[in-house]
Protein backbone atom coordinates (compact mmCIF):
# COMPACT_ATOMS: atom_id res chain seq x y z
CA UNK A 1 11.28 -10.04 -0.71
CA UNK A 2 9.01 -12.09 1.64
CA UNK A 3 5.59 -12.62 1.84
CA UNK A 4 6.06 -11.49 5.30
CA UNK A 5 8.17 -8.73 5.06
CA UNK A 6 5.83 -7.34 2.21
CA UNK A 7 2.72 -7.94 4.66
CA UNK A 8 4.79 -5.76 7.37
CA UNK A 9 5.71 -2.82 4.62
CA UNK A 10 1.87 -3.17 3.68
CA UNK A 11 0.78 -2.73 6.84
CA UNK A 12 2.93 0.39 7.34
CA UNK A 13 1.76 1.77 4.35
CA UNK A 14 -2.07 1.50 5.53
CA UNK A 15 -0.96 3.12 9.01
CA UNK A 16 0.85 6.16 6.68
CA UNK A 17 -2.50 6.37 4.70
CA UNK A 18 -4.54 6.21 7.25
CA UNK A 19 -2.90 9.29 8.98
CA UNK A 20 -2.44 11.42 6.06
CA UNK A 21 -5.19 13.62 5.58
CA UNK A 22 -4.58 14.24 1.86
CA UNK A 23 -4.35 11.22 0.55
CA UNK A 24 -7.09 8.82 2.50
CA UNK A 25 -10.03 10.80 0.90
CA UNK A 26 -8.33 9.92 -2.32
CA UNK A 27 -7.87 6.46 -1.68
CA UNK A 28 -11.48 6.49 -0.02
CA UNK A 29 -13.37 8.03 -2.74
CA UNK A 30 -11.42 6.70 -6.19
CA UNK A 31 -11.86 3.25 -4.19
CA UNK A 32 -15.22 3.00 -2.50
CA UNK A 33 -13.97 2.22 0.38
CA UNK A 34 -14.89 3.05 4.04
CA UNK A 35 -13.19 3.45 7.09
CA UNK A 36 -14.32 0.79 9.28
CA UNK A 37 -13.40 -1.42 5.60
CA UNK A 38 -9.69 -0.30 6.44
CA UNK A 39 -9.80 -1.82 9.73
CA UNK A 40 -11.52 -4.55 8.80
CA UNK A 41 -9.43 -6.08 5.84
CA UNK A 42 -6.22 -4.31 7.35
CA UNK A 43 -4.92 -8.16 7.06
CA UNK A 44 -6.13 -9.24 3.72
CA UNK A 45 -3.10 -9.31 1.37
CA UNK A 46 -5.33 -8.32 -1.28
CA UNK A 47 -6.87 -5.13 0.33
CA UNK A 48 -2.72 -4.70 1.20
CA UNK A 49 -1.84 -4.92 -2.31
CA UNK A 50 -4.28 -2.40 -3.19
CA UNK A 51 -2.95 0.18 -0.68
CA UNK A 52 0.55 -0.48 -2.25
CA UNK A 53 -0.59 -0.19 -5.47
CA UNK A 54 -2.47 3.05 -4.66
CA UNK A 55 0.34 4.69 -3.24
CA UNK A 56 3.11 3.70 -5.63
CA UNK A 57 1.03 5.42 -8.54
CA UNK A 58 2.21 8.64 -7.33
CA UNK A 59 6.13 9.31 -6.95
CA UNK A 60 5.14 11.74 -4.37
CA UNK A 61 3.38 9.28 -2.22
CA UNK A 62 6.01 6.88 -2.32
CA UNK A 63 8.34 9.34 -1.08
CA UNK A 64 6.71 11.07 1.59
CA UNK A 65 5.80 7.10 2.62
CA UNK A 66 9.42 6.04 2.40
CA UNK A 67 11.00 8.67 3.75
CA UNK A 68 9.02 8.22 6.91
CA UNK A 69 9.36 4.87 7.62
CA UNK A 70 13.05 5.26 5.88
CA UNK A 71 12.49 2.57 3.21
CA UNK A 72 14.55 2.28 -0.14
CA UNK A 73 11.64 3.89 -2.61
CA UNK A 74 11.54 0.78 -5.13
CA UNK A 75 10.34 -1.20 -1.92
CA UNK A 76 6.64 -0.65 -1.46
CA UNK A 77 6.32 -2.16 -5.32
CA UNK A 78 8.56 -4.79 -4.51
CA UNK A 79 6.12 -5.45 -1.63
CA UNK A 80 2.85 -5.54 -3.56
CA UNK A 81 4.22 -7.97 -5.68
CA UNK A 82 5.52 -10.16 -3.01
CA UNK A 83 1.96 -10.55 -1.35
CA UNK A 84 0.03 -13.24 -2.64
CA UNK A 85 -2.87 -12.79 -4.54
CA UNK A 86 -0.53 -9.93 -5.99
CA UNK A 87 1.15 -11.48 -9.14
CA UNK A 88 3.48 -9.44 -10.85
CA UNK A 89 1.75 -8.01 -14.42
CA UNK A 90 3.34 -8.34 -17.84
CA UNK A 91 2.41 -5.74 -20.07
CA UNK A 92 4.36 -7.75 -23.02
C-alpha cells in the first residue's frame, strides 16, 4: 500500500471517529487527547497511525469503519503500517 493511500484511509478513519459518538470518548480519554488536538495533527502520520491503531484493536470498530467507507477489513492495518513513522512490529 502507499504512503498516500494509507494517509487517505487514515484520514477517513479520523472523520469515522470523529463522528461516532461511542468511540471518540474512548479514543479521547484512554489517549489524552483533545478535540481541537484532532484537528490540529489531523495530518501528522503519526497522530494517523495512532487512530489506525486505535481502531483496529477492536474487530468491531474495524467493521463498522470498513463497512462504511466499504474497505476490505485487513486495510486500515495495512494502512498504519504503510505511514511513516509507523514501522511494522515484530513480536519474534
Amino acid at each position: 500500500m502507499s504512503p498516500e493511500i494509507a494517509e487517505t484511509i487514515a484520514l477517513q478513519a479520523l472523520a469515522w471517529l470523529v463522528g461516532n459518538d461511542e468511540v471518540l470518548p474512548v479514543f479521547l480519554g484512554s489517549t489524552g487527547t483533545s478535540e481541537v488536538e484532532l484537528r490540529q495533527r489531523a495530518t501528522d502520520h503519526e497522530f494517523q497511525a495512532s487512530v489506525l491503531e486505535f481502531i483496529t484493536m477492536d474487530d468491531a470498530w474495524v467493521k463498522d469503519f470498513c463497512d462504511t467507507i466499504n474497505l476490505a477489513y485487513e486495510d486500515p492495518l495495512r494502512a498504519r503500517y504503510a505511514l511513516p513513522g509507523a514501522e511494522q512490529v515484530h513480536w519474534t
